[in-house]
PDB file of N, CA and C in Angstrom:
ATOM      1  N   UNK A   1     104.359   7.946 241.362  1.00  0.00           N
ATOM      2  CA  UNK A   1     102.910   8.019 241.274  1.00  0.00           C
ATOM      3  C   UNK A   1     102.373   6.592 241.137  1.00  0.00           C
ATOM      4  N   UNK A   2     101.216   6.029 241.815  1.00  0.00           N
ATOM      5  CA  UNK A   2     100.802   4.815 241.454  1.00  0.00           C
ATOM      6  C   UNK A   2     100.157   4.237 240.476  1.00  0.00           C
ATOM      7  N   UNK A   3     100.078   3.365 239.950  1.00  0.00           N
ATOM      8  CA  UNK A   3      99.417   2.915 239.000  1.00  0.00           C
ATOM      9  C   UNK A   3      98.159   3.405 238.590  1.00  0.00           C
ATOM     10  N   UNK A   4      96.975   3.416 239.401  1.00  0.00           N
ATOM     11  CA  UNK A   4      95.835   3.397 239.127  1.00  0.00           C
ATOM     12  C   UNK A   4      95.502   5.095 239.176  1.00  0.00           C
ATOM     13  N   UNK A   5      96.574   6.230 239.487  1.00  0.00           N
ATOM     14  CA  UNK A   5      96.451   7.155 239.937  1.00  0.00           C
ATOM     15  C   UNK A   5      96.865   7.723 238.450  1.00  0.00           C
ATOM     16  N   UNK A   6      98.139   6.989 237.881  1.00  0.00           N
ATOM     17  CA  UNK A   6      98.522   7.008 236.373  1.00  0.00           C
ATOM     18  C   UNK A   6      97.223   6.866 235.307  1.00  0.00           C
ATOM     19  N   UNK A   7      96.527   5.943 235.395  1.00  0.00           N
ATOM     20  CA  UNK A   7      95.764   5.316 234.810  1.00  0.00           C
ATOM     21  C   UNK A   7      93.919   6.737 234.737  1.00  0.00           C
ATOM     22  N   UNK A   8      94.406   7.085 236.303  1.00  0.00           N
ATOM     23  CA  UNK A   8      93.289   7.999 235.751  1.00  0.00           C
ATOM     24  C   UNK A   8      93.432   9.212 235.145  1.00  0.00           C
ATOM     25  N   UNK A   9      94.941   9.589 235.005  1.00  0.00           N
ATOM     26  CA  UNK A   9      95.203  10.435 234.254  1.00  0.00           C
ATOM     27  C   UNK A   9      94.961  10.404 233.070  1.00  0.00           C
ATOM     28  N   UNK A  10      95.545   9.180 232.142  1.00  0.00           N
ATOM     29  CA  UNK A  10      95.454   8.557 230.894  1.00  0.00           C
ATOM     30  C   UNK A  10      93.799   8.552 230.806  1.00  0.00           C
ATOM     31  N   UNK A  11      93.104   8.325 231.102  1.00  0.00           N
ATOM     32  CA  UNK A  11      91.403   8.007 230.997  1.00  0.00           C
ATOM     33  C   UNK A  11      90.932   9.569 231.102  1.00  0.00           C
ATOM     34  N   UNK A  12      91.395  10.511 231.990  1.00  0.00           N
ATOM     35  CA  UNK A  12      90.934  11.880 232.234  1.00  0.00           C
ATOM     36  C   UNK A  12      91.560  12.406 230.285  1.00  0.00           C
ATOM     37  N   UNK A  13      92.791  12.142 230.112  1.00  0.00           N
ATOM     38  CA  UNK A  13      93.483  12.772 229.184  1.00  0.00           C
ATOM     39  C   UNK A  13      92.527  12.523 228.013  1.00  0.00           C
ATOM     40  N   UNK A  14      92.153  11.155 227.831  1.00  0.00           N
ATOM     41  CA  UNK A  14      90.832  10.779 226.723  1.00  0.00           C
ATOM     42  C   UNK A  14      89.466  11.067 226.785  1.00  0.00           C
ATOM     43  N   UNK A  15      89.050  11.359 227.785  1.00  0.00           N
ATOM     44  CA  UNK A  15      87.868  11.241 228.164  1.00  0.00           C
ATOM     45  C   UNK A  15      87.362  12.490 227.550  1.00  0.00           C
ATOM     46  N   UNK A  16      88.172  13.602 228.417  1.00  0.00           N
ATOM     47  CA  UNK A  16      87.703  14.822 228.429  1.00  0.00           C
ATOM     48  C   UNK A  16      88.755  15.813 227.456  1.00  0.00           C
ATOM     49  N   UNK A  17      89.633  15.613 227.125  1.00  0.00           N
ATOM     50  CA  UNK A  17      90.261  16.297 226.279  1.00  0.00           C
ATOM     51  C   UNK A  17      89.884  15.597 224.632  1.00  0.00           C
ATOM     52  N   UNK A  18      90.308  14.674 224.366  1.00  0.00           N
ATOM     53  CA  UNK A  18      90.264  13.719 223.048  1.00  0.00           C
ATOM     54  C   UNK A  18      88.935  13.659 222.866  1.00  0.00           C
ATOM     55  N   UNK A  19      87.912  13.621 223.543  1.00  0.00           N
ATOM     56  CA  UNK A  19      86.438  12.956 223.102  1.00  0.00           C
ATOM     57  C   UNK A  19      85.731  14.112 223.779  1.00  0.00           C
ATOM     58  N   UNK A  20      85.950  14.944 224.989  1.00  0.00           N
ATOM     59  CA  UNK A  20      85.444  15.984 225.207  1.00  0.00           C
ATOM     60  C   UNK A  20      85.666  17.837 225.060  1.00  0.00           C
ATOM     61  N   UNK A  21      86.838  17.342 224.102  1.00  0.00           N
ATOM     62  CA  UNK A  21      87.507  19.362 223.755  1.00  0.00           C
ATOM     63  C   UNK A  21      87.457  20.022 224.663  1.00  0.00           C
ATOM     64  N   UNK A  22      87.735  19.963 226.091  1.00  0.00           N
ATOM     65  CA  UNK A  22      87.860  20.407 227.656  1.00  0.00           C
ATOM     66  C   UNK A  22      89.433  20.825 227.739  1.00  0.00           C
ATOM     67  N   UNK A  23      89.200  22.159 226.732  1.00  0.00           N
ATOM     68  CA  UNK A  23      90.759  22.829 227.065  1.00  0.00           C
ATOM     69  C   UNK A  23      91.391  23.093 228.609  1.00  0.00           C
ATOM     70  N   UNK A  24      90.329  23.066 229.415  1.00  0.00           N
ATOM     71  CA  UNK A  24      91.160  23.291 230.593  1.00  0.00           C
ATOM     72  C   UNK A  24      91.575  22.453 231.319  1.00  0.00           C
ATOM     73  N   UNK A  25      91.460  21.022 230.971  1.00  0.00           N
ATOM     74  CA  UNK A  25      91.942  19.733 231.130  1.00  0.00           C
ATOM     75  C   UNK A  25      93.310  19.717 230.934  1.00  0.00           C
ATOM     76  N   UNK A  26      93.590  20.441 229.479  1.00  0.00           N
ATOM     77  CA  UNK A  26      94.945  20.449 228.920  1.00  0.00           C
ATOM     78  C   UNK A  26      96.009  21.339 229.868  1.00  0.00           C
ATOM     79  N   UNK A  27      95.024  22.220 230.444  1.00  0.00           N
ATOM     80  CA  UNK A  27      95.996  23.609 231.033  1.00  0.00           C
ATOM     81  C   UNK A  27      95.931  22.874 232.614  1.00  0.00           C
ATOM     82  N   UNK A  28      95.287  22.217 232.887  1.00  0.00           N
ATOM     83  CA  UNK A  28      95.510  21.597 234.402  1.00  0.00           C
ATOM     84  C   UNK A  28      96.873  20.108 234.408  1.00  0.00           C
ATOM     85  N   UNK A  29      96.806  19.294 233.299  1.00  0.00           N
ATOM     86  CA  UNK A  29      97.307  18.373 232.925  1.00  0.00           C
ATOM     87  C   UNK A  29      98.578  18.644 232.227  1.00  0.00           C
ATOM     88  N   UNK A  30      98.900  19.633 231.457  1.00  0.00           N
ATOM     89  CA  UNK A  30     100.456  19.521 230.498  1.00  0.00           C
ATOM     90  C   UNK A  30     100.856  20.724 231.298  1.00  0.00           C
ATOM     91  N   UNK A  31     102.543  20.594 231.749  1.00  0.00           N
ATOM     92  CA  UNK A  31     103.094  21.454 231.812  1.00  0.00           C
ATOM     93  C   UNK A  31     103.683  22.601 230.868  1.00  0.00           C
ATOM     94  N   UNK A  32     104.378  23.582 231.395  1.00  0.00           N
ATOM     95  CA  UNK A  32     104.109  24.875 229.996  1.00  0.00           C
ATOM     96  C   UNK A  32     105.534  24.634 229.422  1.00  0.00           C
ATOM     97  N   UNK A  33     106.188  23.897 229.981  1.00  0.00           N
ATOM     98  CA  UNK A  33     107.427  23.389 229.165  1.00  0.00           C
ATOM     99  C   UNK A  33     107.215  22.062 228.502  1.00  0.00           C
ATOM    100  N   UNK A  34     106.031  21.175 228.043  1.00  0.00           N
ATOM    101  CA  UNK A  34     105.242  20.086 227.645  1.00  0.00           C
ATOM    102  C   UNK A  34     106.110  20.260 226.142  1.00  0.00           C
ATOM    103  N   UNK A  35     107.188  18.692 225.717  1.00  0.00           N
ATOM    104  CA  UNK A  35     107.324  18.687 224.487  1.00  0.00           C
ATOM    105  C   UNK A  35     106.769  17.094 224.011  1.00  0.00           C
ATOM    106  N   UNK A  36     105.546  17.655 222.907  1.00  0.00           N
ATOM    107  CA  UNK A  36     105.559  16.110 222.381  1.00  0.00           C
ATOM    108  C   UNK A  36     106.601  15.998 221.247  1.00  0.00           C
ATOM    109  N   UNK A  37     107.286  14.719 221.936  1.00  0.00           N
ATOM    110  CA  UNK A  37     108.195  13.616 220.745  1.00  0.00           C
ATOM    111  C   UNK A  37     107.378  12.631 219.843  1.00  0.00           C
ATOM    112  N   UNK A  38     107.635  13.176 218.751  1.00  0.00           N
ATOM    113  CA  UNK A  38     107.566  12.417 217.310  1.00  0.00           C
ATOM    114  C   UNK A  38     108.040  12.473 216.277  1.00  0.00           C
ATOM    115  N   UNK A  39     108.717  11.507 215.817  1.00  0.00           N
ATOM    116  CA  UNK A  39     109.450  11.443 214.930  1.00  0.00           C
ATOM    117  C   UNK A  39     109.006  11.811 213.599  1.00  0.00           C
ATOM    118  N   UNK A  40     107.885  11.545 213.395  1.00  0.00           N
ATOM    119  CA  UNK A  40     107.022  11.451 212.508  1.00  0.00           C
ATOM    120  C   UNK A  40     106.182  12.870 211.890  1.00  0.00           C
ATOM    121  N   UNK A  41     106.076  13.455 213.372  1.00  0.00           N
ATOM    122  CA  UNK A  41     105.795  15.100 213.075  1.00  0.00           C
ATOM    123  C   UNK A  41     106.485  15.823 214.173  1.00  0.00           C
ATOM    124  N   UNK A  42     107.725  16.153 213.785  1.00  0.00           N
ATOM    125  CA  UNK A  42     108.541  17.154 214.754  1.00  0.00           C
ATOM    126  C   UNK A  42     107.737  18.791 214.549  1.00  0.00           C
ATOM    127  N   UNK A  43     108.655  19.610 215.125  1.00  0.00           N
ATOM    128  CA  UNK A  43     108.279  21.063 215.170  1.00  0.00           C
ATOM    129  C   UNK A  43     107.161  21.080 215.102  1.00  0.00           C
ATOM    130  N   UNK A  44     106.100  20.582 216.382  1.00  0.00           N
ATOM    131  CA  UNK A  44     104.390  20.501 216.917  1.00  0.00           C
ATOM    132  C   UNK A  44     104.374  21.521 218.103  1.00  0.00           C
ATOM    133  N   UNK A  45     105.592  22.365 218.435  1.00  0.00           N
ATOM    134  CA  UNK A  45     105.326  23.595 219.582  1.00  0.00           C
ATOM    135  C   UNK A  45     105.668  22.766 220.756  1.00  0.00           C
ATOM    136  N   UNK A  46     105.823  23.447 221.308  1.00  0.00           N
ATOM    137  CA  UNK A  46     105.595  23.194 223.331  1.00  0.00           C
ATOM    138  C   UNK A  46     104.443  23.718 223.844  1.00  0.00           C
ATOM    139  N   UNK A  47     104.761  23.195 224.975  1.00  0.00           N
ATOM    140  CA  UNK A  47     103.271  23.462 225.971  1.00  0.00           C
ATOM    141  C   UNK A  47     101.845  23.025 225.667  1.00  0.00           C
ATOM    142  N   UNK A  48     100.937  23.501 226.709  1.00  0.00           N
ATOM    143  CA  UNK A  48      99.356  22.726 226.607  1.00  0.00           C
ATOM    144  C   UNK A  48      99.169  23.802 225.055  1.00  0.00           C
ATOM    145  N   UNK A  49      99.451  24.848 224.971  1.00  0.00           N
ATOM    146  CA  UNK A  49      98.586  25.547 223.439  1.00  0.00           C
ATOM    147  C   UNK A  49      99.187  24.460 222.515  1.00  0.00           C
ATOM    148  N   UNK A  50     100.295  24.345 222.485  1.00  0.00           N
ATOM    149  CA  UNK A  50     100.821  23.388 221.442  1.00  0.00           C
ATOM    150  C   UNK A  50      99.686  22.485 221.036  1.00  0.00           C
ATOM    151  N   UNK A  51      99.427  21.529 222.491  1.00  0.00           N
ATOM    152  CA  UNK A  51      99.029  19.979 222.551  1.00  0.00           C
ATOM    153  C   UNK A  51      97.152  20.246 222.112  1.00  0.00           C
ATOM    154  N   UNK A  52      97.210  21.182 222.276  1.00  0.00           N
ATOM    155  CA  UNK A  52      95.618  22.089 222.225  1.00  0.00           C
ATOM    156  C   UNK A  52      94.948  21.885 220.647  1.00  0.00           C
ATOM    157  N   UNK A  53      96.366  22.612 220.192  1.00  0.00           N
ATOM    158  CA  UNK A  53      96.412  22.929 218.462  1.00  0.00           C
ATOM    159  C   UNK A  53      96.484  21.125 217.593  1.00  0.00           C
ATOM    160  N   UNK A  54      97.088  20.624 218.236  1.00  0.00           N
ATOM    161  CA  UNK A  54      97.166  19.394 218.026  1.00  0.00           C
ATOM    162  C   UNK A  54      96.141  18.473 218.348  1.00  0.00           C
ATOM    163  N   UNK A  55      95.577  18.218 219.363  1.00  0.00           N
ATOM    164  CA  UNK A  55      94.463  17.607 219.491  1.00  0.00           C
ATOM    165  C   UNK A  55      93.189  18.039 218.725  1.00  0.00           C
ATOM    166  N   UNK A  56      93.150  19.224 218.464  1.00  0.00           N
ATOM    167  CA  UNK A  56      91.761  20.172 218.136  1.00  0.00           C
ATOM    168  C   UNK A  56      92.047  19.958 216.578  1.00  0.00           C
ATOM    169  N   UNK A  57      93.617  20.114 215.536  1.00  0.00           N
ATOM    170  CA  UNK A  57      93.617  19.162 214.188  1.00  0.00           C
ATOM    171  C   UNK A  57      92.805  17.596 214.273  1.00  0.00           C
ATOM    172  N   UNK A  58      93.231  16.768 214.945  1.00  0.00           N
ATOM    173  CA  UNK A  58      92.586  15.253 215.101  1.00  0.00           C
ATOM    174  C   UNK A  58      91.267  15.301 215.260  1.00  0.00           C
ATOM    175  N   UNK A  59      90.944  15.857 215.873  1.00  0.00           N
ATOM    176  CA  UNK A  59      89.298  16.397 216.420  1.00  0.00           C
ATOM    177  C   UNK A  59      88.390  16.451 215.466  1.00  0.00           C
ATOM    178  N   UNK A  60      89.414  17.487 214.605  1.00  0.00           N
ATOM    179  CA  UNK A  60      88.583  17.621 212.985  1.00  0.00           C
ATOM    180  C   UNK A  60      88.194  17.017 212.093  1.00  0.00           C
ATOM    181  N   UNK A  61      89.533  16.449 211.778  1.00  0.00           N
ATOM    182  CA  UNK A  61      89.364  15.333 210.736  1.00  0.00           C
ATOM    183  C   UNK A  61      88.717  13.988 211.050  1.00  0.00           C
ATOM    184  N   UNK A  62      89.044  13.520 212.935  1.00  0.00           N
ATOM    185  CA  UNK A  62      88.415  12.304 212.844  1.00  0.00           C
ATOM    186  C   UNK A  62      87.416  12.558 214.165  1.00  0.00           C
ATOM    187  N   UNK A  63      86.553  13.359 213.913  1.00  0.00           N
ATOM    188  CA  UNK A  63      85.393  14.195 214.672  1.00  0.00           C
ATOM    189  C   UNK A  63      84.375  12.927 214.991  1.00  0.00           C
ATOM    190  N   UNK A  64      84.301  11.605 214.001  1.00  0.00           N
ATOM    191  CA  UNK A  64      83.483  10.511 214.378  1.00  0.00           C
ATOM    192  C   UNK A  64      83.770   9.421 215.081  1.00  0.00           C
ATOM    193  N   UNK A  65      85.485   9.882 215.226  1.00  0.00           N
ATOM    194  CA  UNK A  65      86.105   8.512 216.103  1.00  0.00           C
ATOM    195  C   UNK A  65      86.033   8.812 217.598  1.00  0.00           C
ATOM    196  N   UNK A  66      85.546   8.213 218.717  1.00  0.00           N
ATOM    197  CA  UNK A  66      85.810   8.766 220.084  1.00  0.00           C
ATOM    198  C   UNK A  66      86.206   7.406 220.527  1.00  0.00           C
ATOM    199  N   UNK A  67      87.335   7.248 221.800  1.00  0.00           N
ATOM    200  CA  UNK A  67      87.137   6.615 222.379  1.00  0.00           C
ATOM    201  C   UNK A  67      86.090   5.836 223.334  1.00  0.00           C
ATOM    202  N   UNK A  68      85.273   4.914 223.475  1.00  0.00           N
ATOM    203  CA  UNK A  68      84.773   4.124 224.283  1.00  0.00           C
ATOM    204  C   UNK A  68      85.057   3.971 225.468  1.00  0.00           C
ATOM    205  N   UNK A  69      84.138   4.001 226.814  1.00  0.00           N
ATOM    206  CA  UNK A  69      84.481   3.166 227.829  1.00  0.00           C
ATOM    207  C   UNK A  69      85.021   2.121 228.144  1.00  0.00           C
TER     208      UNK A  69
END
């Protein structure tokens, strides 16, 4: 995949999921076998519901932080 094609994924992934709660971003974007690695917080589920449940915790607590253009 090319760079800038990468890049609008990463910007789609913030834009509209992280700063816009556009669950169907998640279901077009993560596959249903999707595992996030972290060391830090293991056993976070698979798939977009997983990444859903996870983004939508952050959402909450830091509901005033959005990324910028």
């Amino acid at each position: 995949m090319p760079v800038e094609e990468n890049k609008m994924l990463v910007r789609r992934q913030f834009d509209e999921i992280w700063n816009g709660g556009n669950w169907a971003t998640v279901d077009e974007l993560y596959a249903p076998n999707y595992v996030h690695h972290d060391p830090y917080n293991p056993d976070q589920g698979t798939g977009p519901e997983a990444f859903k449940l996870r983004v939508s915790g952050y959402r909450n607590v830091l509901h005033t932080c959005r990324r910028g253009a």
